[in-house]
N, C-alpha and C. Protein backbone atom coordinates (compact mmCIF):
# COMPACT_ATOMS: atom_id res chain seq x y z
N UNK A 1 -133.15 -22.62 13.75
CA UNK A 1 -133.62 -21.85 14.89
C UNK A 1 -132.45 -21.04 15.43
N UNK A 2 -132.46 -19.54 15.44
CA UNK A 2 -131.22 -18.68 15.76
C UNK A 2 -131.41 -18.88 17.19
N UNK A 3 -130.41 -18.76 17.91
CA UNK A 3 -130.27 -18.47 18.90
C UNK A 3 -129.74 -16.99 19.84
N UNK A 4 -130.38 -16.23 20.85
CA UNK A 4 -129.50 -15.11 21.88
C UNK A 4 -129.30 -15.27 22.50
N UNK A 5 -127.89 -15.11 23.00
CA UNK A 5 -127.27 -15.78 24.61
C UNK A 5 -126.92 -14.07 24.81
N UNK A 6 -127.76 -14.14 25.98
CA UNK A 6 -128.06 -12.83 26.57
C UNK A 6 -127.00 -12.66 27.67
N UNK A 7 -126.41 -11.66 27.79
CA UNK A 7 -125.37 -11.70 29.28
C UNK A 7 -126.15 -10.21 30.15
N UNK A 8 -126.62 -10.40 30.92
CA UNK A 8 -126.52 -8.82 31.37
C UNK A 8 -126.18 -9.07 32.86
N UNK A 9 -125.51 -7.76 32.96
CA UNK A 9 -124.60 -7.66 34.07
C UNK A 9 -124.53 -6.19 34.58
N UNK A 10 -124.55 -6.12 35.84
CA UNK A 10 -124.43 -4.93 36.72
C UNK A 10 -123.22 -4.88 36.96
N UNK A 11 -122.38 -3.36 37.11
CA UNK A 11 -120.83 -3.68 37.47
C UNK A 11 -121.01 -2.28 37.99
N UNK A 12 -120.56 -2.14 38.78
CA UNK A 12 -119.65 -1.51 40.21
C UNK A 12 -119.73 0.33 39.11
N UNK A 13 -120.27 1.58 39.36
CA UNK A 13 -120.13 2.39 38.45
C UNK A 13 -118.44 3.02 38.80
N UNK A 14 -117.67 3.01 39.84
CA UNK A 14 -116.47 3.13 39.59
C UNK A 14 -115.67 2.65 38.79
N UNK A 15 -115.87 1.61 38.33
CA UNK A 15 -115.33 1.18 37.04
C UNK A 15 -115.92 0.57 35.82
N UNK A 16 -117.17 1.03 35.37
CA UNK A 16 -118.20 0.77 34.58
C UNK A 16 -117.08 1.18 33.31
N UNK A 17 -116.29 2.28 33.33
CA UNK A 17 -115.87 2.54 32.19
C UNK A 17 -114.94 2.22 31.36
N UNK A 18 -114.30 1.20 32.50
CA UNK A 18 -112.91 0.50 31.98
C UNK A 18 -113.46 -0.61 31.73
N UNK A 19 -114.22 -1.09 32.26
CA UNK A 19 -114.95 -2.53 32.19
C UNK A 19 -115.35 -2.69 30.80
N UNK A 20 -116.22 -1.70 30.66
CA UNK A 20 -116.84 -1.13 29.06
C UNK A 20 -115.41 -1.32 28.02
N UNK A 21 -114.46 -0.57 28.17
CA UNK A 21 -113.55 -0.81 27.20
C UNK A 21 -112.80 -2.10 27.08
N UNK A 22 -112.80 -2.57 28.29
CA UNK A 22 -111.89 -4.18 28.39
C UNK A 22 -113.49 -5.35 27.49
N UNK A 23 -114.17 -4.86 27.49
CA UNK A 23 -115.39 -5.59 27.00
C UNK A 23 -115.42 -5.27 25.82
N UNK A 24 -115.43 -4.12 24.85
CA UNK A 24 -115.21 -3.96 23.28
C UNK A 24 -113.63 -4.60 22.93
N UNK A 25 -112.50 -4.42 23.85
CA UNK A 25 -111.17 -4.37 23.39
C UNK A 25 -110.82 -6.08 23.67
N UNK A 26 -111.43 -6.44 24.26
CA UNK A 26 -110.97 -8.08 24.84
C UNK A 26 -111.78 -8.95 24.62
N UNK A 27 -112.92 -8.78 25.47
CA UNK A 27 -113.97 -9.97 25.83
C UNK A 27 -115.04 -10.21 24.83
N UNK A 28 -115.60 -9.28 23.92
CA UNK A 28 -116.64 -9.76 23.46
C UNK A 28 -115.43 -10.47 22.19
N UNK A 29 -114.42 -9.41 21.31
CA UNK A 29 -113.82 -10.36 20.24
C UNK A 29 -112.97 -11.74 20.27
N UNK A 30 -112.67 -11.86 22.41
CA UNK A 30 -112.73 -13.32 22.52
C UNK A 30 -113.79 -14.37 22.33
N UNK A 31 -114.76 -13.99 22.57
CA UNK A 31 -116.21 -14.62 22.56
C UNK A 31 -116.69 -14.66 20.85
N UNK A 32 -116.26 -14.04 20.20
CA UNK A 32 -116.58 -14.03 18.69
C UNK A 32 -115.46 -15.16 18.02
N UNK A 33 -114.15 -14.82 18.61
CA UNK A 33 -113.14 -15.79 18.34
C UNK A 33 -113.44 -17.21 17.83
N UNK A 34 -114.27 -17.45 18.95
CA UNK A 34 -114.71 -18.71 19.24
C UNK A 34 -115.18 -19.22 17.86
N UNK A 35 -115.93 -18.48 17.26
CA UNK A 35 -116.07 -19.16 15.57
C UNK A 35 -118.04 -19.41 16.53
N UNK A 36 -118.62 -19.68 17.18
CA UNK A 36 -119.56 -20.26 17.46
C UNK A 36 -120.77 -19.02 17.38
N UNK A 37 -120.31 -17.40 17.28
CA UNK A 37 -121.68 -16.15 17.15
C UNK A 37 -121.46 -15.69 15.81
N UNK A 38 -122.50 -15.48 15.58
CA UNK A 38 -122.36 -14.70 14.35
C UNK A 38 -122.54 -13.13 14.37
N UNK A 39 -123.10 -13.03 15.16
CA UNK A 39 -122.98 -10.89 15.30
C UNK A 39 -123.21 -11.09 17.47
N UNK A 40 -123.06 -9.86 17.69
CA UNK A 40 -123.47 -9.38 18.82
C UNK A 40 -123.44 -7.77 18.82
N UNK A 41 -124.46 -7.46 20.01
CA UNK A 41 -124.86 -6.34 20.80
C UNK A 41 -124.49 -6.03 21.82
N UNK A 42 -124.01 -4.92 22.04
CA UNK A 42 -123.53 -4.27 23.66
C UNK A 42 -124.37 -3.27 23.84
N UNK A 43 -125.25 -3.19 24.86
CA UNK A 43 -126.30 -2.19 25.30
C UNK A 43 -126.01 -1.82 26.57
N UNK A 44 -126.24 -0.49 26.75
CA UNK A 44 -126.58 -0.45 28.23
C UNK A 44 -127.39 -0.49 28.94
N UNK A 45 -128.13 -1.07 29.72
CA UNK A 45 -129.77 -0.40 30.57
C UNK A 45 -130.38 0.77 30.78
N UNK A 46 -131.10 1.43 30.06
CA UNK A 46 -131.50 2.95 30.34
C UNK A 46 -132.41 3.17 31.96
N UNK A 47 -131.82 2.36 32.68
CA UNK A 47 -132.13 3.30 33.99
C UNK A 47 -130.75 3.61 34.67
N UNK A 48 -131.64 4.71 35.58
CA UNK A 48 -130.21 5.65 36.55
C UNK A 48 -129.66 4.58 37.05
N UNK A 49 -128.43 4.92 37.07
CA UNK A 49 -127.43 4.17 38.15
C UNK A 49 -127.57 4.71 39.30
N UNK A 50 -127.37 2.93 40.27
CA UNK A 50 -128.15 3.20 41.63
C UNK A 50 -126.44 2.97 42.61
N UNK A 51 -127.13 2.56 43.48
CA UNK A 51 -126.00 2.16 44.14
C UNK A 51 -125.14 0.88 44.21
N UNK A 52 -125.58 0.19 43.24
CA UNK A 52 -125.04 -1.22 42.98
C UNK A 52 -124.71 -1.16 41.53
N UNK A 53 -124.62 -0.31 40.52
CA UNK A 53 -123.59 -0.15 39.45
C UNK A 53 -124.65 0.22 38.14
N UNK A 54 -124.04 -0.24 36.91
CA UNK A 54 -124.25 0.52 35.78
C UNK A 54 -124.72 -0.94 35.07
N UNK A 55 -125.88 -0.92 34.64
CA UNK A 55 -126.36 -2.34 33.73
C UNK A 55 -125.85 -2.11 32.65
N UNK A 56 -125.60 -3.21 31.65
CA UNK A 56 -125.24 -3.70 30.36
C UNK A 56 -126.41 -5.26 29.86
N UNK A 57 -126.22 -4.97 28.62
CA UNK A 57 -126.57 -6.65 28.33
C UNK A 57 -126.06 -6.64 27.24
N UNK A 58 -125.15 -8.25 26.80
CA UNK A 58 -124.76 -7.89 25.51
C UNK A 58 -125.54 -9.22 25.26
N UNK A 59 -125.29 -9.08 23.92
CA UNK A 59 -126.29 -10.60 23.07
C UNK A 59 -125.84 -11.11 21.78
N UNK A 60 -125.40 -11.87 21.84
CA UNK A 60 -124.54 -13.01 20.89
C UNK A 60 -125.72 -13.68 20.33
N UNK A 61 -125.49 -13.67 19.05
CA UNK A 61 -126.66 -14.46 18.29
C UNK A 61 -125.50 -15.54 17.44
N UNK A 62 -126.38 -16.80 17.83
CA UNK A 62 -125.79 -17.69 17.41
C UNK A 62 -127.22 -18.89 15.99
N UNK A 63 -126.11 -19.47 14.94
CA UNK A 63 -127.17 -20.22 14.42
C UNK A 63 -128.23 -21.09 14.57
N UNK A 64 -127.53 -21.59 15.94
CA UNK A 64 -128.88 -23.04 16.66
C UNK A 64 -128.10 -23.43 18.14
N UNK A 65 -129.14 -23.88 18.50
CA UNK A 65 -128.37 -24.39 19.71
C UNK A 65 -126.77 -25.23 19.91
N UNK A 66 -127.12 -26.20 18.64
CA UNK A 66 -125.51 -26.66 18.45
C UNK A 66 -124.41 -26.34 18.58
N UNK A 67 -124.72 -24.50 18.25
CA UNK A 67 -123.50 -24.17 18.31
C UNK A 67 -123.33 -23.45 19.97
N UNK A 68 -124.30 -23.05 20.57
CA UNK A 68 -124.73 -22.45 21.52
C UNK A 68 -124.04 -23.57 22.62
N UNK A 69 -124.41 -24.80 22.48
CA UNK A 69 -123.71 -25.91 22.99
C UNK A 69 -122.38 -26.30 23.23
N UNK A 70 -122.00 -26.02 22.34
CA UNK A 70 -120.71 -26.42 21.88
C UNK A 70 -119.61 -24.96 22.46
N UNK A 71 -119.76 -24.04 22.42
CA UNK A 71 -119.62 -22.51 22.98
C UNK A 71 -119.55 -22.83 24.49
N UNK A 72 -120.90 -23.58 24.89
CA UNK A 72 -120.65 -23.83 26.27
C UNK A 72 -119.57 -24.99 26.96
N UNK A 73 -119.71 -26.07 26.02
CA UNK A 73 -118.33 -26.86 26.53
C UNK A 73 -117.31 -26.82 26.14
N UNK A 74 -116.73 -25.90 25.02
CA UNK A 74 -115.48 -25.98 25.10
C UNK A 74 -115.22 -24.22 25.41
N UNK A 75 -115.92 -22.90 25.77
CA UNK A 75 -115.18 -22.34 25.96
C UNK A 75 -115.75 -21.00 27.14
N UNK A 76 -116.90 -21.09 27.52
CA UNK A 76 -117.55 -20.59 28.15
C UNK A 76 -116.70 -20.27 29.41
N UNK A 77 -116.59 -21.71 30.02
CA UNK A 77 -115.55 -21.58 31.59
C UNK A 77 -114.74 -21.00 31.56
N UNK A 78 -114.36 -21.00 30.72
CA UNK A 78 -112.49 -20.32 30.38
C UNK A 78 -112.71 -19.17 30.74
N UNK A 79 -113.75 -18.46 29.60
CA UNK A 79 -114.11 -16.98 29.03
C UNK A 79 -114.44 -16.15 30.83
N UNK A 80 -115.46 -16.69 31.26
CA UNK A 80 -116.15 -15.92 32.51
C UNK A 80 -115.55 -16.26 33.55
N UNK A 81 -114.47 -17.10 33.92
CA UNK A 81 -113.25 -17.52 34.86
C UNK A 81 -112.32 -16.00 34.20
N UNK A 82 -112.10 -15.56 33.23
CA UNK A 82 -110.97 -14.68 32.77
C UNK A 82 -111.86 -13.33 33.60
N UNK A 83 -113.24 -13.07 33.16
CA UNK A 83 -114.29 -12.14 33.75
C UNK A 83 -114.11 -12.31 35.32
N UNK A 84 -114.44 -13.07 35.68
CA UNK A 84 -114.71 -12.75 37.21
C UNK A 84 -113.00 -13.07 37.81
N UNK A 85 -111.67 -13.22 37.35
CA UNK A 85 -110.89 -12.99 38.02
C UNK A 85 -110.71 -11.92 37.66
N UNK A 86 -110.88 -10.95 36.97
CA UNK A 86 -110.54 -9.64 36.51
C UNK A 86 -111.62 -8.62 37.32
N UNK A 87 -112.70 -9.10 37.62
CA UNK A 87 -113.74 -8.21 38.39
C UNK A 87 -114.01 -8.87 39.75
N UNK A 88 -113.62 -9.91 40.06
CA UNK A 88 -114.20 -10.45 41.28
C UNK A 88 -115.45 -10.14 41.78
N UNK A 89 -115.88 -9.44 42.98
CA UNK A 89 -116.89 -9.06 43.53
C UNK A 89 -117.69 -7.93 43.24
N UNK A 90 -117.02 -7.48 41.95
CA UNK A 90 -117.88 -6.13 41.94
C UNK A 90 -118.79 -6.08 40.91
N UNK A 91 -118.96 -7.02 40.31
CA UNK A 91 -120.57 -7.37 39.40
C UNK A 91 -121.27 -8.20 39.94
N UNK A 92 -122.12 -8.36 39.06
CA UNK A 92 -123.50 -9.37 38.93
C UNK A 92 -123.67 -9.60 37.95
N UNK A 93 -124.12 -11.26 37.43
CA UNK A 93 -124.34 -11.28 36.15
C UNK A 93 -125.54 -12.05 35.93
N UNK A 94 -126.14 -12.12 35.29
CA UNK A 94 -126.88 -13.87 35.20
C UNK A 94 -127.48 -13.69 33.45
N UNK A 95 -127.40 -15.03 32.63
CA UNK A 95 -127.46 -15.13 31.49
C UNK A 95 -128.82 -15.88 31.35
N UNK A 96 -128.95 -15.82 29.85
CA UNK A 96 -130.59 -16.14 29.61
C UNK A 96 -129.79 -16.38 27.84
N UNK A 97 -130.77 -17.63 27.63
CA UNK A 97 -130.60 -18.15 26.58
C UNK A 97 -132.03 -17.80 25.44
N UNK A 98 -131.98 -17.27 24.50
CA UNK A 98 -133.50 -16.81 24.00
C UNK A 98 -133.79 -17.43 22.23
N UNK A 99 -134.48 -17.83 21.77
CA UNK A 99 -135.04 -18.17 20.78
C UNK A 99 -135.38 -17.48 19.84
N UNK A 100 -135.19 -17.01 18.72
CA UNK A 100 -135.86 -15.78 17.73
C UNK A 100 -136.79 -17.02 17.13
N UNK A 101 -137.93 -15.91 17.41
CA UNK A 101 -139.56 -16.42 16.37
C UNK A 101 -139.23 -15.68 15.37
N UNK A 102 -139.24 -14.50 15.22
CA UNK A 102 -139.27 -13.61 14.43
C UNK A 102 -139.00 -12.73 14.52
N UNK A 103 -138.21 -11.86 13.26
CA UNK A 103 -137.93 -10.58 13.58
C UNK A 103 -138.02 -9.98 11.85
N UNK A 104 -137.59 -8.66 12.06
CA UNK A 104 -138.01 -7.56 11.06
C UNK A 104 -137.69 -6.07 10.99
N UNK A 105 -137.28 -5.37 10.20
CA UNK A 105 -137.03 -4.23 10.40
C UNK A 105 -137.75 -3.23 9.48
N UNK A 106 -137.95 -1.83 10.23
CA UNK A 106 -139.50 -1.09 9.79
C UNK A 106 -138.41 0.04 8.51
């Protein structure tokens, strides 16, 4: 059973763009590091930016929960303690864990 550990997050559009690069250049290939995803996605939200920032969601697909587990106790805290001392107050985040039934490409 694959697993998507979904992150999406609103961040501040004054610095949506450095954020963006500290997130390809740092954070997601720390999060791959880990040995526990096997691919991920960085998207942005296709609506206007409002006054509370610029959406993203990225999505780590992992083999099963085991590993999804294991991601969470040994390295998760670390990872989003490094995130929110580097951004403090100027995001939002909240994560969602998702299940693939199925998928396919046309």
């Amino acid at each position: 059973m694959a697993i998507i550990y979904n992150v999406t997050i609103k961040i501040e559009s004054s610095i949506h763009e450095e954020w963006l690069a500290w997130m390809k250049e740092i954070h997601i290939p720390d999060v791959m590091k880990t040995g526990y995803f096997t691919s991920w996605k960085l998207t942005r939200i296709l609506e206007d930016p409002d006054e509370h920032g610029v959406g993203y969601a990225i999505q780590y697909q992992a083999l099963g929960m085991k590993d999804f587990i294991s991601y969470q106790k040994k390295d998760a805290q670390r990872l989003q303690k490094e995130h929110a001392e580097r951004y403090g107050q100027r995001y939002v985040a909240f994560r969602t864990v998702l299940e693939i039934i199925d998928e396919g490409q046309s």
